[in-house]
Each structure stands twice: as structure tokens, then as C-alpha cells.
N, C-alpha and C. Protein backbone atom coordinates (compact mmCIF):
# COMPACT_ATOMS: atom_id res chain seq x y z
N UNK A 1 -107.23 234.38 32.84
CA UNK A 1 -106.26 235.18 33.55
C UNK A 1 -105.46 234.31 34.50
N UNK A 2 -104.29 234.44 34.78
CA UNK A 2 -103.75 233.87 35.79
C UNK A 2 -103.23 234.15 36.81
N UNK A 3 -104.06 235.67 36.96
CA UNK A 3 -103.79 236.14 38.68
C UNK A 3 -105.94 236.29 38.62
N UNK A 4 -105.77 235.68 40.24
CA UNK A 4 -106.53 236.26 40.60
C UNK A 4 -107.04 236.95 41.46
N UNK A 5 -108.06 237.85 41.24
CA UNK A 5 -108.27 238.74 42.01
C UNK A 5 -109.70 238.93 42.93
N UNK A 6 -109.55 239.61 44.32
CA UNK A 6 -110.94 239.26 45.07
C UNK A 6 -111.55 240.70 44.56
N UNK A 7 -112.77 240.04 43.81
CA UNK A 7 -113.67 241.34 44.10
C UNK A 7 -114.05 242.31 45.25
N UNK A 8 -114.38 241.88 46.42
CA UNK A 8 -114.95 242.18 47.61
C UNK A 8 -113.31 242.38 48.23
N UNK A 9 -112.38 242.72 49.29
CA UNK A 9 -111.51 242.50 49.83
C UNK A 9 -111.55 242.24 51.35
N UNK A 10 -110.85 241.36 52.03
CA UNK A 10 -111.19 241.01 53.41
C UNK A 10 -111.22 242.11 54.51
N UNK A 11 -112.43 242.23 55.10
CA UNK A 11 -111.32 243.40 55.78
C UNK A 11 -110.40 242.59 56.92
N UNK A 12 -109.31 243.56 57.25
CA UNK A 12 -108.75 243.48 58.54
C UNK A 12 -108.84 243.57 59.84
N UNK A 13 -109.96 243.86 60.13
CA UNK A 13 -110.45 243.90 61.87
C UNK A 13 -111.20 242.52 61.73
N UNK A 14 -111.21 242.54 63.20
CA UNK A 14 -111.90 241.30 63.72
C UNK A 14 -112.51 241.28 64.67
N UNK A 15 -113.62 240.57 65.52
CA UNK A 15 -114.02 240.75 66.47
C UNK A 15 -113.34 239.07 67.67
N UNK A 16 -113.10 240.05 68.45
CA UNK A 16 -112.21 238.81 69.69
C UNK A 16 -113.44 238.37 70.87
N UNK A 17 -112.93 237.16 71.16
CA UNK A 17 -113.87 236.47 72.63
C UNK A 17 -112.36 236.85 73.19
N UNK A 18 -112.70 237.50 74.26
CA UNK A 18 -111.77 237.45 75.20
C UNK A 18 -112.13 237.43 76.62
N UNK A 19 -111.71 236.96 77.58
CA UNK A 19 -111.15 236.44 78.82
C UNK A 19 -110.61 236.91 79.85
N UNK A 20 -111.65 237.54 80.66
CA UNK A 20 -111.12 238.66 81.72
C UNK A 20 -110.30 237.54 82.71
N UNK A 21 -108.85 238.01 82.72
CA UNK A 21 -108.62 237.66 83.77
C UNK A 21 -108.79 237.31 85.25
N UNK A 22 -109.41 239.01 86.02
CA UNK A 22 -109.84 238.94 87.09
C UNK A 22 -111.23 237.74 87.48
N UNK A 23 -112.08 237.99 86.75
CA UNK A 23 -113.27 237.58 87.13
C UNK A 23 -113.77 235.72 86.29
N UNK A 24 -112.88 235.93 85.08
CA UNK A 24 -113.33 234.89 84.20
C UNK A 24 -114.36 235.18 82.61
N UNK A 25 -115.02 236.19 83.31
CA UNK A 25 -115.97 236.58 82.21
C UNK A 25 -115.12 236.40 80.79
N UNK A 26 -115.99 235.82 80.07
CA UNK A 26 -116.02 236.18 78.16
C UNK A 26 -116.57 236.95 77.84
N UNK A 27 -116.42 237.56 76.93
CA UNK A 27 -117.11 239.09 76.31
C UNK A 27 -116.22 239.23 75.04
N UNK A 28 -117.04 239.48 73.86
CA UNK A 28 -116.87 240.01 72.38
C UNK A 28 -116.28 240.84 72.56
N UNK A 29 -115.06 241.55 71.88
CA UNK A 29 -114.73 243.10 71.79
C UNK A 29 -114.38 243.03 70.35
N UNK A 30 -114.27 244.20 69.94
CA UNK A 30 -113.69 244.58 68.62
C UNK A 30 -112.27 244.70 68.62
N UNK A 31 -111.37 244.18 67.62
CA UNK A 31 -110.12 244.35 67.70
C UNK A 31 -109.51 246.09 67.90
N UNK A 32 -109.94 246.65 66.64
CA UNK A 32 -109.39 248.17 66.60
C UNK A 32 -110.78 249.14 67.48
N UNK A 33 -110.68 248.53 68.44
CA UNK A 33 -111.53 249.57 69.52
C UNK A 33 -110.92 251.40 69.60
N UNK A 34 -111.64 251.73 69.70
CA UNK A 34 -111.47 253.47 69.82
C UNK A 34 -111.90 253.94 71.63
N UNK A 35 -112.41 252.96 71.93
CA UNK A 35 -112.54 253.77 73.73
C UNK A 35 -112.08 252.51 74.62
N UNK A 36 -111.63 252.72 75.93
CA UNK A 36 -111.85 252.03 76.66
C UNK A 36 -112.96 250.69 76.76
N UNK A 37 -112.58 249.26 76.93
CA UNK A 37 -113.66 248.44 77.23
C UNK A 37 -113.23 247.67 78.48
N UNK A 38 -114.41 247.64 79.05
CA UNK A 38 -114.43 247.19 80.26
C UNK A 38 -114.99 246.01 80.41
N UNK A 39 -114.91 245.06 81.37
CA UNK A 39 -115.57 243.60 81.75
C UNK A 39 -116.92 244.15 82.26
N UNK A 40 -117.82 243.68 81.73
CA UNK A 40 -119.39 243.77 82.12
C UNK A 40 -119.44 243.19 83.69
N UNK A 41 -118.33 242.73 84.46
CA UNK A 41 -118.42 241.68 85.39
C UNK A 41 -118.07 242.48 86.56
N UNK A 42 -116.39 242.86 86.34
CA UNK A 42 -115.76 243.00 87.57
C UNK A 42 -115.28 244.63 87.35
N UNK A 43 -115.70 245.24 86.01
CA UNK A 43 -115.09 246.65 85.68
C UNK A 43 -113.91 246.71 85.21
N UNK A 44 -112.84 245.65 84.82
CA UNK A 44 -111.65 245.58 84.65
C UNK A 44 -111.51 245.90 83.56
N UNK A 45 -110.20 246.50 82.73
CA UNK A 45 -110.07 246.85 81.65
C UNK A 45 -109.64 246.30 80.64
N UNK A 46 -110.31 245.53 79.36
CA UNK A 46 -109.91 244.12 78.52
C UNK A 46 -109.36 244.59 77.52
N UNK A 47 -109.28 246.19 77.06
CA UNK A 47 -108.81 246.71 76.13
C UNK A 47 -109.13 248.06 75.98
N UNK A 48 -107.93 248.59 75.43
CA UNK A 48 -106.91 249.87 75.77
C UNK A 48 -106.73 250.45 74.03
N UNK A 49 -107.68 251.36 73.88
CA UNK A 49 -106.76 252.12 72.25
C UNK A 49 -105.91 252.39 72.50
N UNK A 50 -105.40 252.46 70.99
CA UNK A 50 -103.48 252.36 70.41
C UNK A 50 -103.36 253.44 68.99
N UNK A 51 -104.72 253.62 68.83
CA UNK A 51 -104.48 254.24 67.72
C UNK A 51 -104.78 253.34 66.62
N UNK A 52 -104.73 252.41 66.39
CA UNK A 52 -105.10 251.33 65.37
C UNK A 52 -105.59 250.33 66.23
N UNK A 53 -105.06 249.27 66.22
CA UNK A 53 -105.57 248.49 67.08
C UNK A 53 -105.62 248.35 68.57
N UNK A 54 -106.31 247.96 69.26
CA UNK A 54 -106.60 247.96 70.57
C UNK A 54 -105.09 247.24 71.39
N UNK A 55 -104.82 247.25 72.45
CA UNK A 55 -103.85 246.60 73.11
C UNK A 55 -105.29 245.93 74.16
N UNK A 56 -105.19 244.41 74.38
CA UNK A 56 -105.85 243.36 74.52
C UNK A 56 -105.39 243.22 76.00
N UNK A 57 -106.00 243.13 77.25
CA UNK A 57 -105.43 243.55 78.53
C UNK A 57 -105.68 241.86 78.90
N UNK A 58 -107.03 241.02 78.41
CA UNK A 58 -107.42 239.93 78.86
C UNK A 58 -106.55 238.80 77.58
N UNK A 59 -107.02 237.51 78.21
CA UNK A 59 -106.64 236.07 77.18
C UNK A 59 -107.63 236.22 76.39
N UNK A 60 -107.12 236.01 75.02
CA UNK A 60 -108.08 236.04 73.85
C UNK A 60 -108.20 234.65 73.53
N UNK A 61 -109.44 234.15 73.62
CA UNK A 61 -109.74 232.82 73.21
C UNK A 61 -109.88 232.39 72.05
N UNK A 62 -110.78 233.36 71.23
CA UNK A 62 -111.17 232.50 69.62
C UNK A 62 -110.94 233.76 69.29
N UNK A 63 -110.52 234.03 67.65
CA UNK A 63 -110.88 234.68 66.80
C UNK A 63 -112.24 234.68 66.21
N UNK A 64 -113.23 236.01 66.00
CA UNK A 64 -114.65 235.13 65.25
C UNK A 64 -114.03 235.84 63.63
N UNK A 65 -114.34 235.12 62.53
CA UNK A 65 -114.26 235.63 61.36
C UNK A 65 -115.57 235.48 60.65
């Protein structure tokens, strides 16, 4: 054949290290979050549902795949 095709398909979410501003803390979040997430540190808010994906309040450092 000369297309090929993925059995399995990637998904599209991801999980983020991100970077509380206020405090410094790193902390995992999920990209398409559904509630409020907060910094385990200072209470600050690192991400905000959108309905699909999260809006990211902190610096996102790495992607994990």
C-alpha cells in the first residue's frame, strides 16, 4: 500500500508541567481540564475551562507526551 495508516490514533490532549507564576511551583495539569486548577502552593489559578481546552493562566514548561 502506499498510504499509510495508524492503527491506534494519537490522541490530542496532553498533559502540561506548568509554572505558577506567583509562587514558582511546577505542577502537572491536563491540557483539556473541565474544573478549575489551582497551585497546590499559593492557591493561584493555573488553569481556567474553555470548553475544550483549558486556558493556561501559568508558563508552561515541557510538554509530557
Amino acid at each position: 500500500m502506499s498510504r499509510e495508516r495508524e492503527l491506534v490514533p494519537k490522541p490530542r490532549s496532553r498533559f502540561l508541567r506548568v509554572k505558577c507564576t506567583s509562587c514558582g511551583n511546577e505542577q502537572i495539569i491536563f491540557d483539556r481540564a473541565a474544573s478549575a486548577v489551582q497551585c497546590r502552593i499559593c492557591g493561584d489559578v493555573l488553569a481556567e475551562p474553555r470548553g475544550g481546552r483549558a486556558q493556561v493562566r501559568g508558563e508552561i514548561v515541557s510538554v509530557l507526551e
